[in-house]
N, C-alpha and C. Protein backbone atom coordinates (compact mmCIF):
# COMPACT_ATOMS: atom_id res chain seq x y z
N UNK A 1 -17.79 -3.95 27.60
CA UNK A 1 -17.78 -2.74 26.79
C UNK A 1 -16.83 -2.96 25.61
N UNK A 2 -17.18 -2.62 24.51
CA UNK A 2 -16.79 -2.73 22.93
C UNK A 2 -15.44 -1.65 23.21
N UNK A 3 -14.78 -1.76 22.40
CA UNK A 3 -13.63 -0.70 21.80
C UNK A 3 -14.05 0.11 20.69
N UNK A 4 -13.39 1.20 20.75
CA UNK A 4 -14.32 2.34 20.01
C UNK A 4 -12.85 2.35 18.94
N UNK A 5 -12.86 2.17 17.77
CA UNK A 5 -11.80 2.13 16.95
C UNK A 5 -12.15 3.06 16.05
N UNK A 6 -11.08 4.31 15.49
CA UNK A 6 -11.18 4.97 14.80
C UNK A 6 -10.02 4.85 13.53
N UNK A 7 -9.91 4.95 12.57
CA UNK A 7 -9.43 5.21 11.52
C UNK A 7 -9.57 6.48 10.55
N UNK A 8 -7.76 6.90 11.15
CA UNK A 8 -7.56 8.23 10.04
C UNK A 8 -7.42 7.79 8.99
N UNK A 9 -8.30 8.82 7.54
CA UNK A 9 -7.59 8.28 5.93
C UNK A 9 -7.20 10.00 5.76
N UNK A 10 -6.96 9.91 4.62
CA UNK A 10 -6.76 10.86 4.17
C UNK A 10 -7.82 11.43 3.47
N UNK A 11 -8.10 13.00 3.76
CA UNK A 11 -9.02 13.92 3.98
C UNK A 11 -9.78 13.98 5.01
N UNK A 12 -9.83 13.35 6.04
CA UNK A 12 -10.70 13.00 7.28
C UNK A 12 -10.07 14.12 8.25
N UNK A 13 -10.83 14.71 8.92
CA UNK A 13 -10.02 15.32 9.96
C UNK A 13 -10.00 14.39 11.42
N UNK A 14 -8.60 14.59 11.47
CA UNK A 14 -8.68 14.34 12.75
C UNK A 14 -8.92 14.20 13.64
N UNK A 15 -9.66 12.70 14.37
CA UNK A 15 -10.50 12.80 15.32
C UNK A 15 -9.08 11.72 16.24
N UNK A 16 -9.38 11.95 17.38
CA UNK A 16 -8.57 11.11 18.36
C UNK A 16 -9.32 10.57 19.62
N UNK A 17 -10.38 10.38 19.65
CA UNK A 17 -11.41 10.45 20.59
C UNK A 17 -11.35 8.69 20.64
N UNK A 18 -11.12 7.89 20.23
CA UNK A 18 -11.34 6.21 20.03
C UNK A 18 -10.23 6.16 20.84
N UNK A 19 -10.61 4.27 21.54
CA UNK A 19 -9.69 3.96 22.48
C UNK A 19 -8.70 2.79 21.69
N UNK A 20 -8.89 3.12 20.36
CA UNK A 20 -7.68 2.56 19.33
C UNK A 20 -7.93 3.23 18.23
N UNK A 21 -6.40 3.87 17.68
CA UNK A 21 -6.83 4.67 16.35
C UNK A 21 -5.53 4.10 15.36
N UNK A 22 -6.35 3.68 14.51
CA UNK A 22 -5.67 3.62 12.67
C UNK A 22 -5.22 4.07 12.24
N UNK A 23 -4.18 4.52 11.80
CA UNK A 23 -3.49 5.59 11.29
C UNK A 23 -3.60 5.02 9.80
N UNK A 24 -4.60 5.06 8.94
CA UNK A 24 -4.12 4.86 7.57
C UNK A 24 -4.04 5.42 6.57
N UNK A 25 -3.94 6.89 7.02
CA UNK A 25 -3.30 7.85 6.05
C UNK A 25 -2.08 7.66 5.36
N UNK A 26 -1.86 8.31 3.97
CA UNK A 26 -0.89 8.06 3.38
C UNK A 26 -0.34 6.99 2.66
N UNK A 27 0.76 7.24 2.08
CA UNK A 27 1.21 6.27 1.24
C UNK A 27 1.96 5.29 1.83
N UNK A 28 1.38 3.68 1.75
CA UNK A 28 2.48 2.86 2.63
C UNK A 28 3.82 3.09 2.24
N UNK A 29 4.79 2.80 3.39
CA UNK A 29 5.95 2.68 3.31
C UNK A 29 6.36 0.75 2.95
N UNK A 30 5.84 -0.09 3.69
CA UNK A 30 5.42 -1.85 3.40
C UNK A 30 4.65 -1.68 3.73
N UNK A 31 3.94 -3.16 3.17
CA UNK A 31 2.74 -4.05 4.01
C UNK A 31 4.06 -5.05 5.11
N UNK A 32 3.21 -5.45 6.23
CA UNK A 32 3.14 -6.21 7.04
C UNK A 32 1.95 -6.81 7.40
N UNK A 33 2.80 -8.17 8.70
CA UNK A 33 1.35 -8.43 9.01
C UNK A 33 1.73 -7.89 10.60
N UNK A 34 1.07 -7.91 11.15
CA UNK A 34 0.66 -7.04 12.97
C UNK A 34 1.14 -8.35 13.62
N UNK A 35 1.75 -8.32 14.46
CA UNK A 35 1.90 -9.52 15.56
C UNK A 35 1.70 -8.59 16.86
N UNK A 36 0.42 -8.83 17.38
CA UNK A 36 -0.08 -8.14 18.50
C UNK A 36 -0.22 -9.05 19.67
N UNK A 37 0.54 -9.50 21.23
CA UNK A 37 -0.03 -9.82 21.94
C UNK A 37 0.73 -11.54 21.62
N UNK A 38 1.28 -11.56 20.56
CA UNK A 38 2.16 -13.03 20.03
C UNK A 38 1.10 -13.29 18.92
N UNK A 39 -0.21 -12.84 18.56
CA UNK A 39 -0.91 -13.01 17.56
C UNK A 39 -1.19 -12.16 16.54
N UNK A 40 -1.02 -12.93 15.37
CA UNK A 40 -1.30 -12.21 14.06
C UNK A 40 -2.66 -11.82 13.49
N UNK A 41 -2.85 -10.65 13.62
CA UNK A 41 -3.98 -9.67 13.64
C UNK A 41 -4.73 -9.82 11.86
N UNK A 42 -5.63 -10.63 11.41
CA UNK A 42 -6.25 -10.93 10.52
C UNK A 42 -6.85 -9.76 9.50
N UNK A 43 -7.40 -8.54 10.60
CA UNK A 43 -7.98 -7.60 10.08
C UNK A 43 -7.49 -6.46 9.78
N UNK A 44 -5.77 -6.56 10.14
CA UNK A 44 -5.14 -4.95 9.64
C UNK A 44 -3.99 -5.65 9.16
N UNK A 45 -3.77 -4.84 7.94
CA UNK A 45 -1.65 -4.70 7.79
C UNK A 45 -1.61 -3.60 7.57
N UNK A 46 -0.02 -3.83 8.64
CA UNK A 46 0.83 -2.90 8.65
C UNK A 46 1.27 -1.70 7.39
N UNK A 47 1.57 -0.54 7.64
CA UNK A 47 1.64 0.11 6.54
C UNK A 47 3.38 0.90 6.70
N UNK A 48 3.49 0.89 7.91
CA UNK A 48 4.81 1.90 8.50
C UNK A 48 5.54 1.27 9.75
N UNK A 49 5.76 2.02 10.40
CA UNK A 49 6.37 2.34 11.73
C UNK A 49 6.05 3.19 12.60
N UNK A 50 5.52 2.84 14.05
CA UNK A 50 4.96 3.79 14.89
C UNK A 50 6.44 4.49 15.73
N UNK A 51 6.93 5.61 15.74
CA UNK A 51 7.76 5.78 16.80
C UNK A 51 7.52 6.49 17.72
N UNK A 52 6.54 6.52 18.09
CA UNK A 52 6.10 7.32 19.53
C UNK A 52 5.23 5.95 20.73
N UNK A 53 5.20 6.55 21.80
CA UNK A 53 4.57 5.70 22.27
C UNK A 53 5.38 4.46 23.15
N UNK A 54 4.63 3.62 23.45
CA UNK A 54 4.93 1.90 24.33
C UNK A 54 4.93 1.40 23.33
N UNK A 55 5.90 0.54 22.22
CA UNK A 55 5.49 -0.23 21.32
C UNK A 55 4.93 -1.61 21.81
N UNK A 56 3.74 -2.02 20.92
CA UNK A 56 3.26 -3.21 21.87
C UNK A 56 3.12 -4.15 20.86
N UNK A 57 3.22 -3.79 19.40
CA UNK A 57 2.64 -4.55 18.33
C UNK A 57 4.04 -4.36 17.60
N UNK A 58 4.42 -5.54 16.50
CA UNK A 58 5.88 -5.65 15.90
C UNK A 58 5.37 -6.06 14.00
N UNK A 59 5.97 -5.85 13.19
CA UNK A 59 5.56 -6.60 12.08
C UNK A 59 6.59 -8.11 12.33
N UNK A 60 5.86 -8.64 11.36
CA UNK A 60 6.16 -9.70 11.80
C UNK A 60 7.24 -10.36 10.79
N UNK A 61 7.45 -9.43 9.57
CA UNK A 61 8.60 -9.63 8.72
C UNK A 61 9.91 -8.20 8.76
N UNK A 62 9.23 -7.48 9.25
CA UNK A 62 10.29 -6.07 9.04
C UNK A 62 10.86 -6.32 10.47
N UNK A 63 10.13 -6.66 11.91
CA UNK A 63 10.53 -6.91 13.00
C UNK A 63 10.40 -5.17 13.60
N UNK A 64 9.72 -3.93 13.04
CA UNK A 64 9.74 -3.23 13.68
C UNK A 64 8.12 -2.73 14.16
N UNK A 65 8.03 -1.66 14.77
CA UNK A 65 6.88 -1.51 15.61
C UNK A 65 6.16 -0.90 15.26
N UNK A 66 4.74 -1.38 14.94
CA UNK A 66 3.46 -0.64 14.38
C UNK A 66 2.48 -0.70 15.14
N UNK A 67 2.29 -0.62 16.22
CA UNK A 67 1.63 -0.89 17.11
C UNK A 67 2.35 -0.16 18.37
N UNK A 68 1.58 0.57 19.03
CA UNK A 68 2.19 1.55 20.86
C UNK A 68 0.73 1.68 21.57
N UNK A 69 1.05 1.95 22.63
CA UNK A 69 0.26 2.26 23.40
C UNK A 69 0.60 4.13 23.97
N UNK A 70 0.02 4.74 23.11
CA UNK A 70 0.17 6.41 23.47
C UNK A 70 -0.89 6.45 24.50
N UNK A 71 -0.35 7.53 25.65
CA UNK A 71 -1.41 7.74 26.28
C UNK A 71 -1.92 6.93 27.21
N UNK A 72 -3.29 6.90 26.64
CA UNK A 72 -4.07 5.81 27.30
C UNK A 72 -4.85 5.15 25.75
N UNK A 73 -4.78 5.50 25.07
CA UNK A 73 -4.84 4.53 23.43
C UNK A 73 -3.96 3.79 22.64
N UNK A 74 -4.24 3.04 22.19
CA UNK A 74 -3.72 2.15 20.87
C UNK A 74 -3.30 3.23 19.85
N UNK A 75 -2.18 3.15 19.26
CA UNK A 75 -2.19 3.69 18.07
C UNK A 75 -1.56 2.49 17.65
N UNK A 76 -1.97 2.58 16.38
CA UNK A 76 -1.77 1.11 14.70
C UNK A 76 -1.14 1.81 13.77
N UNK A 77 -0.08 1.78 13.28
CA UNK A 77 -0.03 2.18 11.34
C UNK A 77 -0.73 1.42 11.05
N UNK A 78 -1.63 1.10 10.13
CA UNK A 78 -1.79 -0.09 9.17
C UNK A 78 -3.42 0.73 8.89
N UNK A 79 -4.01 -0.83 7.92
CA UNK A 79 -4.83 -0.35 6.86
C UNK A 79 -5.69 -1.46 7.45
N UNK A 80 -6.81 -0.72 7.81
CA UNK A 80 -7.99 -2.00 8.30
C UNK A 80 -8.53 -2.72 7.38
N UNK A 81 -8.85 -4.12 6.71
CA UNK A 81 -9.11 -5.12 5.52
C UNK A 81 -10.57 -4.67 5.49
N UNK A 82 -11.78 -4.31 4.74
CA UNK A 82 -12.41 -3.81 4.72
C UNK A 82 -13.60 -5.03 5.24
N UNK A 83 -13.52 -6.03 4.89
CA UNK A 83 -14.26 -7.27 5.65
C UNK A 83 -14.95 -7.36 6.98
N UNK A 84 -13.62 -6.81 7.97
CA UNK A 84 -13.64 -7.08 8.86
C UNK A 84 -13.71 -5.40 9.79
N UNK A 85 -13.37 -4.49 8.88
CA UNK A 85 -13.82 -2.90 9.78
C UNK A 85 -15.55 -3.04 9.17
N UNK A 86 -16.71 -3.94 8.20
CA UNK A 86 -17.83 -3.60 8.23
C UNK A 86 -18.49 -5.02 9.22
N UNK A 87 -18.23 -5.55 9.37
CA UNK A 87 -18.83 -6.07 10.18
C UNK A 87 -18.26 -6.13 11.21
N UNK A 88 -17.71 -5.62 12.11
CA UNK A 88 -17.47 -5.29 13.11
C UNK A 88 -16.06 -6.25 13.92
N UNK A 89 -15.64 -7.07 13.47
CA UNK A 89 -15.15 -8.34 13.71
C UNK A 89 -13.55 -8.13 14.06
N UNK A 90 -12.76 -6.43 13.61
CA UNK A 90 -12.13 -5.44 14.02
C UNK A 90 -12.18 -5.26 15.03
N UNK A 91 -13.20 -4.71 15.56
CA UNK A 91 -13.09 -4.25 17.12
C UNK A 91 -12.87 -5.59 17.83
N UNK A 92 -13.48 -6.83 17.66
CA UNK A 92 -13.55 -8.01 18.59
C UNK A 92 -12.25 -8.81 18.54
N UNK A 93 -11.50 -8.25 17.48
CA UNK A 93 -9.92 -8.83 17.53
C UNK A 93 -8.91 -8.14 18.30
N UNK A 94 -8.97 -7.19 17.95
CA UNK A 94 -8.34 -5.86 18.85
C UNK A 94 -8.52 -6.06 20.19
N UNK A 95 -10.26 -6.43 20.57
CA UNK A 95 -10.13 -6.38 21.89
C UNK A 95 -10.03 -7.55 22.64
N UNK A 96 -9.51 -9.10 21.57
CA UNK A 96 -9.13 -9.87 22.20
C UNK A 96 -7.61 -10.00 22.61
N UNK A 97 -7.00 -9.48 21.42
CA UNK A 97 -5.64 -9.30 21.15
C UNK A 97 -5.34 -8.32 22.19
N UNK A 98 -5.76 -7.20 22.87
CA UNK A 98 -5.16 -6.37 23.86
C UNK A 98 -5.67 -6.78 25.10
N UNK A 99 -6.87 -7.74 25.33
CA UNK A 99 -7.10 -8.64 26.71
C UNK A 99 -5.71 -9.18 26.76
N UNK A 100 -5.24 -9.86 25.65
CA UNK A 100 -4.00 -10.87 25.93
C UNK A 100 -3.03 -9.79 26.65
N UNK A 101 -2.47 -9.19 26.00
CA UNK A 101 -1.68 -8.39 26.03
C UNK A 101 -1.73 -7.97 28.12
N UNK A 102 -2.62 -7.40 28.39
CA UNK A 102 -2.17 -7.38 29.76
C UNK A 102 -2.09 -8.77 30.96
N UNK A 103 -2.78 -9.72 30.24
CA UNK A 103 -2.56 -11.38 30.83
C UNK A 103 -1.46 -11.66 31.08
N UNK A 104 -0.67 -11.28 29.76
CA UNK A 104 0.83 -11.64 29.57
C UNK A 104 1.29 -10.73 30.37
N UNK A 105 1.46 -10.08 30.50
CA UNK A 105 2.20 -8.71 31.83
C UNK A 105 1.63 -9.69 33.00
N UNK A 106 0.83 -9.99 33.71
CA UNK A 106 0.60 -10.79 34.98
C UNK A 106 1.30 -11.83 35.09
N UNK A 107 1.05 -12.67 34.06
CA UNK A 107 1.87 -14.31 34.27
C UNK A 107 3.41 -13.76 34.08
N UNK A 108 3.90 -13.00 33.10
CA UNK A 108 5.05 -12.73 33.85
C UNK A 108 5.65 -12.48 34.95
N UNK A 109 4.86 -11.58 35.57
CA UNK A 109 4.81 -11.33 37.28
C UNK A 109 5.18 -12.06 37.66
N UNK A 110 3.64 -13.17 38.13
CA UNK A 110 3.68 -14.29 38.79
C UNK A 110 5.00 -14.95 38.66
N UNK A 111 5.37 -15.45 37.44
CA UNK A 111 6.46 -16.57 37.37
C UNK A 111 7.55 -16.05 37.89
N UNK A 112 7.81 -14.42 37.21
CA UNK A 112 9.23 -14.02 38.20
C UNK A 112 9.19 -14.04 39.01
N UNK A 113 7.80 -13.77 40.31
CA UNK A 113 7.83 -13.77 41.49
C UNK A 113 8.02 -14.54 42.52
N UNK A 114 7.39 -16.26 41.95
CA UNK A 114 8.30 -17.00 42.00
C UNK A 114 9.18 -17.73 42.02
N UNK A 115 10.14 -17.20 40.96
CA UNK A 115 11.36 -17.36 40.47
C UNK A 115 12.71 -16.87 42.29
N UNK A 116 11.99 -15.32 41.97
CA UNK A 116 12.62 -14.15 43.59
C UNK A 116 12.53 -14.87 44.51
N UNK A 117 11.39 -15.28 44.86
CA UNK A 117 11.08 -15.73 46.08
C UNK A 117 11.52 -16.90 46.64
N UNK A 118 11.93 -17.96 45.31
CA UNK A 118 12.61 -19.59 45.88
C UNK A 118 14.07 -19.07 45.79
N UNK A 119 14.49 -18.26 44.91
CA UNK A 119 16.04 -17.66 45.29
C UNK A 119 16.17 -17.31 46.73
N UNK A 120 15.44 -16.47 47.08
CA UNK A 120 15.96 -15.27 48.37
C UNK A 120 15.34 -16.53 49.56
N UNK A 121 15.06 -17.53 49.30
CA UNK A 121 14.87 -18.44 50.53
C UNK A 121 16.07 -18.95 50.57
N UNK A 122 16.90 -19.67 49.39
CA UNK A 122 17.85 -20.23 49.48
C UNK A 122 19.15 -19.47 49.95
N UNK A 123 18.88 -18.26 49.07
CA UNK A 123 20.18 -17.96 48.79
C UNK A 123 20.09 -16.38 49.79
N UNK A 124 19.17 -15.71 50.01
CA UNK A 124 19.02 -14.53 50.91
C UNK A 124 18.91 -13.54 49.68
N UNK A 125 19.58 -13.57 48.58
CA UNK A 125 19.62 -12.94 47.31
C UNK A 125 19.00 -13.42 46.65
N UNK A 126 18.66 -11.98 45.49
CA UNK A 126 17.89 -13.08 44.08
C UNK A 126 19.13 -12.43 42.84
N UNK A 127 19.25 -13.48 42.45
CA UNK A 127 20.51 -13.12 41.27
C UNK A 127 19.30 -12.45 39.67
N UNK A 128 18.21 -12.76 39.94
CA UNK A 128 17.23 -12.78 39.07
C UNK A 128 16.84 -11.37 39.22
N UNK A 129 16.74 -11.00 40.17
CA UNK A 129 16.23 -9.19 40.48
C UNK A 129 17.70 -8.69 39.77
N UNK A 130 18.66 -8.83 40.70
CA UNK A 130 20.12 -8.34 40.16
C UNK A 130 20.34 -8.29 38.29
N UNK A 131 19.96 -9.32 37.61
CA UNK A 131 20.25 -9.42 35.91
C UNK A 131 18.94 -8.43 35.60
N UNK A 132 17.52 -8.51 36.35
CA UNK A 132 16.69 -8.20 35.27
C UNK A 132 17.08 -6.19 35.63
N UNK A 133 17.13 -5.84 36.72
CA UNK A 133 17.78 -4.17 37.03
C UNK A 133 19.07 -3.73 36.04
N UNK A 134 19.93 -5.15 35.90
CA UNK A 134 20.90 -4.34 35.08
C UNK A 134 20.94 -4.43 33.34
N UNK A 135 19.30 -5.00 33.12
CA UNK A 135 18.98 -5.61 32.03
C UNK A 135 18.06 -4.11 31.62
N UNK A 136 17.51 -3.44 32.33
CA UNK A 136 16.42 -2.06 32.53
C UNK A 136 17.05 -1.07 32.44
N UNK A 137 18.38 -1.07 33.32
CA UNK A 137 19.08 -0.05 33.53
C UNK A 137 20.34 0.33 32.09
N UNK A 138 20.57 -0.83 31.55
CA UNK A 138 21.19 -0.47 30.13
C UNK A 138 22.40 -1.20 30.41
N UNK A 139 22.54 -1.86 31.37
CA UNK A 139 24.18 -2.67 31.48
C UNK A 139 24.28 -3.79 30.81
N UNK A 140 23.48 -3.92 30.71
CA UNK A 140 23.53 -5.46 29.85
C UNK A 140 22.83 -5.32 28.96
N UNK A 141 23.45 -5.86 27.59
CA UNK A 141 22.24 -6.00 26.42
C UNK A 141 21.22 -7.04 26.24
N UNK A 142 21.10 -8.01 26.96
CA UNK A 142 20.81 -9.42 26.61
C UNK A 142 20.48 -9.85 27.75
N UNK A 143 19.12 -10.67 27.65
CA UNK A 143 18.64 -11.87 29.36
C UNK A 143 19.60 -12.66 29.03
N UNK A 144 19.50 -13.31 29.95
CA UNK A 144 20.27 -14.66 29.88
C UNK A 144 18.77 -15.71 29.66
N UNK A 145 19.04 -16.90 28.63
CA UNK A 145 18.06 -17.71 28.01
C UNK A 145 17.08 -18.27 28.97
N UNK A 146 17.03 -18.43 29.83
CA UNK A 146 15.97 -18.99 31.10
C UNK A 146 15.17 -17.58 31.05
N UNK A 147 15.55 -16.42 31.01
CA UNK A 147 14.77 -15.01 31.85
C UNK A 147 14.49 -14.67 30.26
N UNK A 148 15.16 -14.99 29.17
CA UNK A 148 14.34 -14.14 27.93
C UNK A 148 13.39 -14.92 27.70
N UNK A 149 12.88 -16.44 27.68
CA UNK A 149 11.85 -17.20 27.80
C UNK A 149 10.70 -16.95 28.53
N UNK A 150 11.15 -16.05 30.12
CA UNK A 150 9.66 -15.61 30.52
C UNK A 150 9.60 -14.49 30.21
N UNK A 151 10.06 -13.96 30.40
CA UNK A 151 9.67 -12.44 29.59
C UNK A 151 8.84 -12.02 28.08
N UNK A 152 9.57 -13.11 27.42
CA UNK A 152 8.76 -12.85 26.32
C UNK A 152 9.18 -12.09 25.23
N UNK A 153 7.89 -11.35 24.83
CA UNK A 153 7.82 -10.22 23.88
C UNK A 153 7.87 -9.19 24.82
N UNK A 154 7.51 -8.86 25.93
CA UNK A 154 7.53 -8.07 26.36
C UNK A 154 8.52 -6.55 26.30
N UNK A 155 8.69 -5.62 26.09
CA UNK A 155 9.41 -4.66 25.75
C UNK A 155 10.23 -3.74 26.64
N UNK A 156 11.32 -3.46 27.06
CA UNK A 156 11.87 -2.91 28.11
C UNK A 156 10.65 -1.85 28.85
N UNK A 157 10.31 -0.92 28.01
CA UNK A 157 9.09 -0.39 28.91
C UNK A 157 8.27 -1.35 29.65
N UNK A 158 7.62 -2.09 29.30
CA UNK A 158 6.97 -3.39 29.70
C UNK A 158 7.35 -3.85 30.76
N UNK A 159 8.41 -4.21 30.66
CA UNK A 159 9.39 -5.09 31.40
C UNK A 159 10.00 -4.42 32.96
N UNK A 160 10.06 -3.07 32.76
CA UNK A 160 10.14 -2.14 33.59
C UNK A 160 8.83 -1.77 34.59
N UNK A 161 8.28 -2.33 34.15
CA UNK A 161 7.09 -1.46 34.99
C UNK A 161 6.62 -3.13 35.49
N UNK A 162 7.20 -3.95 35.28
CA UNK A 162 6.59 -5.29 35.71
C UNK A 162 7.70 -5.47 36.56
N UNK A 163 8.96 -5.31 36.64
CA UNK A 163 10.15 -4.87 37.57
C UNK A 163 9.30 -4.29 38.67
N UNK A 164 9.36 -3.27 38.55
CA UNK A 164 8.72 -2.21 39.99
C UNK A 164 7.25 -2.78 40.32
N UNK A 165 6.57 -3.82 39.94
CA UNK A 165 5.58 -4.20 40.49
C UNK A 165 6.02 -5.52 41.56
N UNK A 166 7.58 -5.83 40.60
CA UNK A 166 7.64 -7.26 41.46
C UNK A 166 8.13 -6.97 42.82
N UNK A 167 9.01 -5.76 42.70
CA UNK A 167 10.29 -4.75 43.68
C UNK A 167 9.01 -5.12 44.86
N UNK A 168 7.73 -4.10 44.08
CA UNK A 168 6.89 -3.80 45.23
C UNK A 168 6.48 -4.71 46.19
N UNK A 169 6.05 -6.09 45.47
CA UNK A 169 5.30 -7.10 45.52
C UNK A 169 5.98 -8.07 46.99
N UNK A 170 7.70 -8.10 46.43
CA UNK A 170 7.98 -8.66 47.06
C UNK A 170 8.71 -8.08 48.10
N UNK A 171 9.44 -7.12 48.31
CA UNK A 171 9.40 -6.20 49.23
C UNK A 171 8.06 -5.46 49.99
């Protein structure tokens, strides 16, 4: 099944019904380019900053977030390249770029899981559960370089909810 992508402009009313929506109303604030998923999105730039939402998408020169996951949709700032919103080639990036996107949430799993699991054989503890809880919880600003390597891009929301899957997983 295709992705139903909508794009607000200006004078359009408001529709929110698509399972990714454009926000390209208004006057840009920059261009960017989209780094969605670790990939740079061909068919939109960035126009703003999203602050609502899961941010899931970053520019890739301003370093802030144009891209969330509201809801259960995509929302984008940016301006779809007109190339690629008429032949359709938009939706098939989007919906490769957000396949990735939950891949990467799994293989993180996996690897932390067993990361936990060869700890707590050795050691009865995982020092790795212990950093990434006080890494969620706000005590620490910073992974330590082994744990920010798997993690990724991933985003404390992100990162949190892949926490309580591992809690579950391995408990």
């Amino acid at each position: 099944m295709s992705l139903k992508v909508i794009v607000l402009t200006e004078g359009v009313a408001v529709r929110e019904e698509g399972d990714v929506i454009i926000d390209a109303a208004g006057q840009p604030q920059f261009f960017d380019v989209i780094i969605l998923s670790g990939k740079e999105l061909k068919s939109i730039v960035a126009t703003g900053v999203v602050n609502i939402g899961v941010p899931i998408g970053i520019g890739k020169y301003t370093k802030k977030p144009v891209a969330a996951v509201v809801g259960d949709k995509v929302y984008i700032k940016g301006i779809p390249l007109t190339l690629y919103k008429e032949t359709g080639m938009l939706e098939r990036e989007l919906a490769e770029a957000l396949k990735k996107t939950g891949n990467e949430t799994e293989a993180v799993l996996k690897k932390l899981k067993e990361i936990v699991i060869s700890e707590r054989r050795r050691h009865k503890k995982s020092h790795t559960l212990s950093i990434l809880s006080k890494y969620i919880s706000g005590e620490i600003d910073e992974l330590p370089p082994h744990l920010a390597d798997i993690v990724g891009s991933l985003d404390k929301d992100s990162l949190r909810s892949v926490f309580e899957k591992l809690v579950e997983d391995v408990y």
